[in-house]
Protein backbone atom coordinates (compact mmCIF):
# COMPACT_ATOMS: atom_id res chain seq x y z
CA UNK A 1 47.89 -55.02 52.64
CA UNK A 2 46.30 -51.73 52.25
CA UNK A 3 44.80 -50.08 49.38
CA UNK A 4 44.84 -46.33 48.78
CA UNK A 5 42.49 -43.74 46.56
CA UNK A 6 43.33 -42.63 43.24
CA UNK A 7 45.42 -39.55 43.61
CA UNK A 8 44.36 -38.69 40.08
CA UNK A 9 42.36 -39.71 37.09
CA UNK A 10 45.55 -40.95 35.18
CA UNK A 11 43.62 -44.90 35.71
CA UNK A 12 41.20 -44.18 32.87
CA UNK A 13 43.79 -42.41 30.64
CA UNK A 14 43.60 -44.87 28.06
CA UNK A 15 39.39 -45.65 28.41
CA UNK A 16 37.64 -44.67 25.39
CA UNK A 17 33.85 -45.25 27.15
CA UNK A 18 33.26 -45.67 30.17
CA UNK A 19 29.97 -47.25 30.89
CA UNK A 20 26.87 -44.94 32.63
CA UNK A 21 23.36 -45.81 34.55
CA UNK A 22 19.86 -44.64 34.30
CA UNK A 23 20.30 -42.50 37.45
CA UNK A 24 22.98 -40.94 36.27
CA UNK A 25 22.14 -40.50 32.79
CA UNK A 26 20.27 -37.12 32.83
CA UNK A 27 23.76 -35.19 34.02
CA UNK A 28 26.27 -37.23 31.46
CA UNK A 29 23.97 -35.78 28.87
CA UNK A 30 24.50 -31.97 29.98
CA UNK A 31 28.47 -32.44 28.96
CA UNK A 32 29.17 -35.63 27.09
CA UNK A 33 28.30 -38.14 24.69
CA UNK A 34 26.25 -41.18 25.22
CA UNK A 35 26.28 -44.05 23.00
CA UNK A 36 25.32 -47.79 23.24
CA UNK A 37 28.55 -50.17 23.03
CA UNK A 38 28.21 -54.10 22.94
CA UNK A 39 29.62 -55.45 26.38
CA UNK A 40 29.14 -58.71 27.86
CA UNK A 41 25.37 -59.05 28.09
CA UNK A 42 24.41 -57.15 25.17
CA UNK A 43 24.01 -53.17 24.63
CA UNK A 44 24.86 -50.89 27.60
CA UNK A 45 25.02 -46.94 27.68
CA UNK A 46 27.97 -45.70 28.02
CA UNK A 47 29.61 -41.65 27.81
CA UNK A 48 32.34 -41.12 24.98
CA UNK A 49 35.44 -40.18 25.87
CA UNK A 50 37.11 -39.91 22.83
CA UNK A 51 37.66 -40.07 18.80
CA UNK A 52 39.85 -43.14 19.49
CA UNK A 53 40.29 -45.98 21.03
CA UNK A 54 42.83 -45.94 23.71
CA UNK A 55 43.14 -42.79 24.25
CA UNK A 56 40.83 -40.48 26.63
CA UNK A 57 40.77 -36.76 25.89
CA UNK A 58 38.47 -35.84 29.02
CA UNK A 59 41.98 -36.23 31.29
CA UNK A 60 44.53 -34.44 31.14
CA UNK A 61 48.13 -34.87 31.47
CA UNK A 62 48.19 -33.99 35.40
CA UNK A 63 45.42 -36.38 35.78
CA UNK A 64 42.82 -34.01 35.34
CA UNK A 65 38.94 -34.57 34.58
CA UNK A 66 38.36 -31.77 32.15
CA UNK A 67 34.96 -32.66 30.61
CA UNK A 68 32.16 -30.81 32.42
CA UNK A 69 31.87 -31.31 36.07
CA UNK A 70 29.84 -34.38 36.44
CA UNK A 71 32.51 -37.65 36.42
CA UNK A 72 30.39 -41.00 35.79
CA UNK A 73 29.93 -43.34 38.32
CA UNK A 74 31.96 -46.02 37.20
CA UNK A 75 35.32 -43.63 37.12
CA UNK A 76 34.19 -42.94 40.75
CA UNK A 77 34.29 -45.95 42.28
CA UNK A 78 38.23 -46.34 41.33
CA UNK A 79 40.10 -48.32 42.80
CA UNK A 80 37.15 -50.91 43.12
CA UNK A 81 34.86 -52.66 40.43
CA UNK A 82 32.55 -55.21 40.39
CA UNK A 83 33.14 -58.09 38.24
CA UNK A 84 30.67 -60.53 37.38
CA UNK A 85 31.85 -64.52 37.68
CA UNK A 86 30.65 -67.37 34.71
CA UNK A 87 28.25 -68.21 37.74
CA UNK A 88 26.43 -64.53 37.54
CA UNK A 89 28.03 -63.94 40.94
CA UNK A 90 29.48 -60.40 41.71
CA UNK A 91 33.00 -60.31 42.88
CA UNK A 92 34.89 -56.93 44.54
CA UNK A 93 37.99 -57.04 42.89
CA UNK A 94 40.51 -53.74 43.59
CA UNK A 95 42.73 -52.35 41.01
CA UNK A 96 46.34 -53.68 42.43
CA UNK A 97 48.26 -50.24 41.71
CA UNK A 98 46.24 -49.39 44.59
CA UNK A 99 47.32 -51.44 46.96
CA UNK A 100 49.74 -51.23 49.59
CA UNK A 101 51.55 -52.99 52.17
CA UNK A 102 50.42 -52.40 55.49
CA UNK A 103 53.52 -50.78 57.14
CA UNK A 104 52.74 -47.62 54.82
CA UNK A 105 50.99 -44.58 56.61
CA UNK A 106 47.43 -43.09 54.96
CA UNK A 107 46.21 -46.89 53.84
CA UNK A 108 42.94 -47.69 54.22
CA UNK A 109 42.44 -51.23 55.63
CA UNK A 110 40.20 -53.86 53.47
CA UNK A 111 39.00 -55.68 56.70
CA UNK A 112 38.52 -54.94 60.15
CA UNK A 113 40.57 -56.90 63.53
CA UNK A 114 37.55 -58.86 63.26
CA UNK A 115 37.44 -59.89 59.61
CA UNK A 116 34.63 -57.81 58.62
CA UNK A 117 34.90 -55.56 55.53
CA UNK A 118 36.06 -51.88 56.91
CA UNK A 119 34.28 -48.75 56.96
CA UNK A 120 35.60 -47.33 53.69
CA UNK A 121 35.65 -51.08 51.98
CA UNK A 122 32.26 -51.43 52.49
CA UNK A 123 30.68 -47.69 51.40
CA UNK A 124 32.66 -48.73 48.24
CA UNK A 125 31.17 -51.99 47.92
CA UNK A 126 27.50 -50.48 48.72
CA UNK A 127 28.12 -47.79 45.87
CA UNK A 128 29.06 -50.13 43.06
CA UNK A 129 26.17 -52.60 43.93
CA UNK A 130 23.93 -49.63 43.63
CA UNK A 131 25.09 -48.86 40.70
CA UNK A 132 25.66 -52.35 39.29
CA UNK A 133 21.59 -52.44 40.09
CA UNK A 134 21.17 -50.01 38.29
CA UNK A 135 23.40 -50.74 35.26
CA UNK A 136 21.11 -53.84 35.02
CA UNK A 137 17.87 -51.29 34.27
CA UNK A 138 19.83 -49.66 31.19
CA UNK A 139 20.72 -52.87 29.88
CA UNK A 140 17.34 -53.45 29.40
CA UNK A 141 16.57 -50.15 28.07
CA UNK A 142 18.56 -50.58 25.48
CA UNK A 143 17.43 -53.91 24.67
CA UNK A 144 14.11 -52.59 24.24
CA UNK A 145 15.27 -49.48 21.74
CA UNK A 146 17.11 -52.83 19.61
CA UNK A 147 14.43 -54.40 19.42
CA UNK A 148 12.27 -52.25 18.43
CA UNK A 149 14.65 -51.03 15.39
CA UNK A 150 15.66 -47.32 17.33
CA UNK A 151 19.19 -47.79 17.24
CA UNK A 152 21.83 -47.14 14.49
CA UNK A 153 25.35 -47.39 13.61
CA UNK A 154 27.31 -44.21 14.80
CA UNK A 155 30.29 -42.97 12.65
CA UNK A 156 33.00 -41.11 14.56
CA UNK A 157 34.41 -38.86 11.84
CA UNK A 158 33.32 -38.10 8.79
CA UNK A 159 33.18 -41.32 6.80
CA UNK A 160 30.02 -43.49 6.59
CA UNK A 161 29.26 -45.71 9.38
CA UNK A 162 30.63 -49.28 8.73
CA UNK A 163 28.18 -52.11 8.25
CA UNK A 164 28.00 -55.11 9.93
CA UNK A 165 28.65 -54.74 14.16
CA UNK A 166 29.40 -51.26 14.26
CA UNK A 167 31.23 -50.07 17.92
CA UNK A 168 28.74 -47.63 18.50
CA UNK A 169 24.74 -47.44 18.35
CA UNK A 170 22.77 -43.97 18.55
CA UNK A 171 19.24 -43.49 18.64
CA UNK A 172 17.70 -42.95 15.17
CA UNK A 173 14.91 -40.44 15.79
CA UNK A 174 13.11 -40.88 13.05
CA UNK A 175 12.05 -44.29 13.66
CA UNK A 176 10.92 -43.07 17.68
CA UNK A 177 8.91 -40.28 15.71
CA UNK A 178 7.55 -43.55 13.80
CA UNK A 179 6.54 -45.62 16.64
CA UNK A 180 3.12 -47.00 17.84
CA UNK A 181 1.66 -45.87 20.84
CA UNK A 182 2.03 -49.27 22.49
CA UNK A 183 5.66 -49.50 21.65
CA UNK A 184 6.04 -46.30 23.14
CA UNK A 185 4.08 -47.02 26.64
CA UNK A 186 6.37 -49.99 26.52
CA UNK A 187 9.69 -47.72 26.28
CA UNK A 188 8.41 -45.53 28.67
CA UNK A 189 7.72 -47.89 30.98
CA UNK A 190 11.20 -49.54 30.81
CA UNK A 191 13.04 -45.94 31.02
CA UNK A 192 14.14 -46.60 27.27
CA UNK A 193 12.28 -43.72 26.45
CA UNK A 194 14.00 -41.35 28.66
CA UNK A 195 17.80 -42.82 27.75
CA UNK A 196 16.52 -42.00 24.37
CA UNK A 197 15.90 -38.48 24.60
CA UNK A 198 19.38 -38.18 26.61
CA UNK A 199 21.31 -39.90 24.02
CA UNK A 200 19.68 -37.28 21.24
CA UNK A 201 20.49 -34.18 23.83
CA UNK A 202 23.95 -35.43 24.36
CA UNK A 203 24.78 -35.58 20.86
CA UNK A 204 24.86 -31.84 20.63
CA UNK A 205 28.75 -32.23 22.23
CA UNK A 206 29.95 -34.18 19.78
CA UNK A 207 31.61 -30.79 18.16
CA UNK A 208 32.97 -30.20 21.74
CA UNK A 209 34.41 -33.88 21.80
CA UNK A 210 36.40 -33.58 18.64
CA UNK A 211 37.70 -29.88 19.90
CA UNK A 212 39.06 -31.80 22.85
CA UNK A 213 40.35 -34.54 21.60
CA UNK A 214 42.58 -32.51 19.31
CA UNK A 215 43.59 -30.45 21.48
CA UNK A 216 44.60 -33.68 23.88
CA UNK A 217 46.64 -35.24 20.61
CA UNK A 218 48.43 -31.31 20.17
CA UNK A 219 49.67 -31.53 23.65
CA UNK A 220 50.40 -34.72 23.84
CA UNK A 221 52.75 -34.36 20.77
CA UNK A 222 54.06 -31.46 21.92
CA UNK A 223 55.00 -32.86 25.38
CA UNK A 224 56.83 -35.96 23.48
CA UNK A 225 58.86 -33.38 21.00
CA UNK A 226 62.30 -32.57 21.31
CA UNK A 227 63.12 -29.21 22.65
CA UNK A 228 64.54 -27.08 19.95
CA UNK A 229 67.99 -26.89 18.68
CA UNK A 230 70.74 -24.72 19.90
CA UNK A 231 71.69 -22.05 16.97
CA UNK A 232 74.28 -22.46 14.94
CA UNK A 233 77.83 -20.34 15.75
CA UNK A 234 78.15 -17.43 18.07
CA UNK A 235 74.31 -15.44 18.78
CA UNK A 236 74.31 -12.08 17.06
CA UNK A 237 74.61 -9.24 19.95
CA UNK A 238 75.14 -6.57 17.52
CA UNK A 239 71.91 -4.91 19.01
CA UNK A 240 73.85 -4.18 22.40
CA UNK A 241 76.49 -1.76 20.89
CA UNK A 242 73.61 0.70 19.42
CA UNK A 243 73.75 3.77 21.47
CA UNK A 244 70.92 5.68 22.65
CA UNK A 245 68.12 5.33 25.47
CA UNK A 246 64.87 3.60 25.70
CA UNK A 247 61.67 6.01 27.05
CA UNK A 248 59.67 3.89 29.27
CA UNK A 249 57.19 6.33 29.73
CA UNK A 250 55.32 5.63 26.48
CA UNK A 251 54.11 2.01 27.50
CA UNK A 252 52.34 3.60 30.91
């Protein structure tokens, strides 16, 4: 078996977050939203992709990435992902739409003649441990923000924030502005202070978000409706047996 690259973004069509990095975090925040979801070990950054879940308004129909020009990390190491065992061990697991059998031309092979992982197998495997490192870092940032009472629930539309676990975390800026100076040596130190400020930055697309993601829902409707009826009885050509001449002249 073989396994092939994306030819599109259509993968992720249904990801509502996808999760983002420290290192990465400064770019997300110059054309989407970052908020904190709940994953597996706690609170992790992660760019917003949508109103909805199930549903991701930064690709289009085609397969298109149409938020900004900066994709996150984790969308770019498609078809691979790192996936974490019940012993804390990291497994390379590869999406299996992506995989091929071997007789097919343009594969890429997993291993080499010799067993080894190939070229292309490998500087995907290197890229997601860099950024699983890495993803490690902003779990503990936003540990830190949690515990230190910077984070709040994040409503999506209009309607008050539910209580309880809420989906989504922001940063509440007030209670940075309100923070001693050790606390804040100790965010700074722990590059919770600097996901902070990109979190508040990115917040000013929110208003671009919900633009998109209408627009996403209109065309998606409008692809799924029926094309429209046929009139009724013979078409009126009435407008053919006028005489006269048209002067094409005037629309130079």
């Amino acid at each position: 078996m073989r396994w092939v690259p994306p030819p599109d973004m259509l993968f992720a069509a249904s990801e509502q977050v996808v999760p983002v990095v420290s290192l990465e975090m400064a770019r997300v925040a110059a054309s989407m939203v970052i908020v904190m979801v709940r994953g597996g070990e706690g609170l992790v950054p992660a760019a917003l992709m949508s109103m909805t879940p199930g549903f991701n308004a930064c690709i289009d129909a085609s397969g298109k990435w149409v938020c900004g020009t900066y994709i996150p990390a984790a969308l770019r190491g498609a078809p691979f992902a790192l996936i974490p065992t019940a012993q804390r061990q990291l497994l390379l697991c590869v999406d299996q739409q992506f995989v091929v059998p071997e007789e097919l031309s343009g594969g890429e092979p997993f291993f080499t003649p010799a067993g080894e992982l190939s070229e292309r197998t490998k500087a995907a495997r290197d890229f997601l441990k860099d950024v699983e490192a890495n993803r490690m870092g902003s779990a503990r940032a936003c540990a830190a923000l949690a515990r230190h009472q910077c984070l709040g629930p994040m409503a999506l539309d209009d309607e008050a924030a539910e209580t309880g676990q809420p989906r989504y975390l922001k940063v509440r800026e007030a209670a940075l502005g309100k923070l001693s100076a050790e606390a804040l040596v100790e965010l700074r130190d722990c590059g919770a202070l600097a996901l902070a400020y990109c979190q508040l930055i990115s917040m000013q697309h929110l208003t671009a978000l919900k633009e998109l993601h209408a627009r996403a829902l209109a065309n998606a409707a409008a692809a799924k409706a029926p094309p429209p009826a046929a009139p009724d009885g013979p078409v009126d050509l009435s407008i053919l047996d006028k005489d006269g001449t048209m002067n094409f002249d005037a629309f130079r």
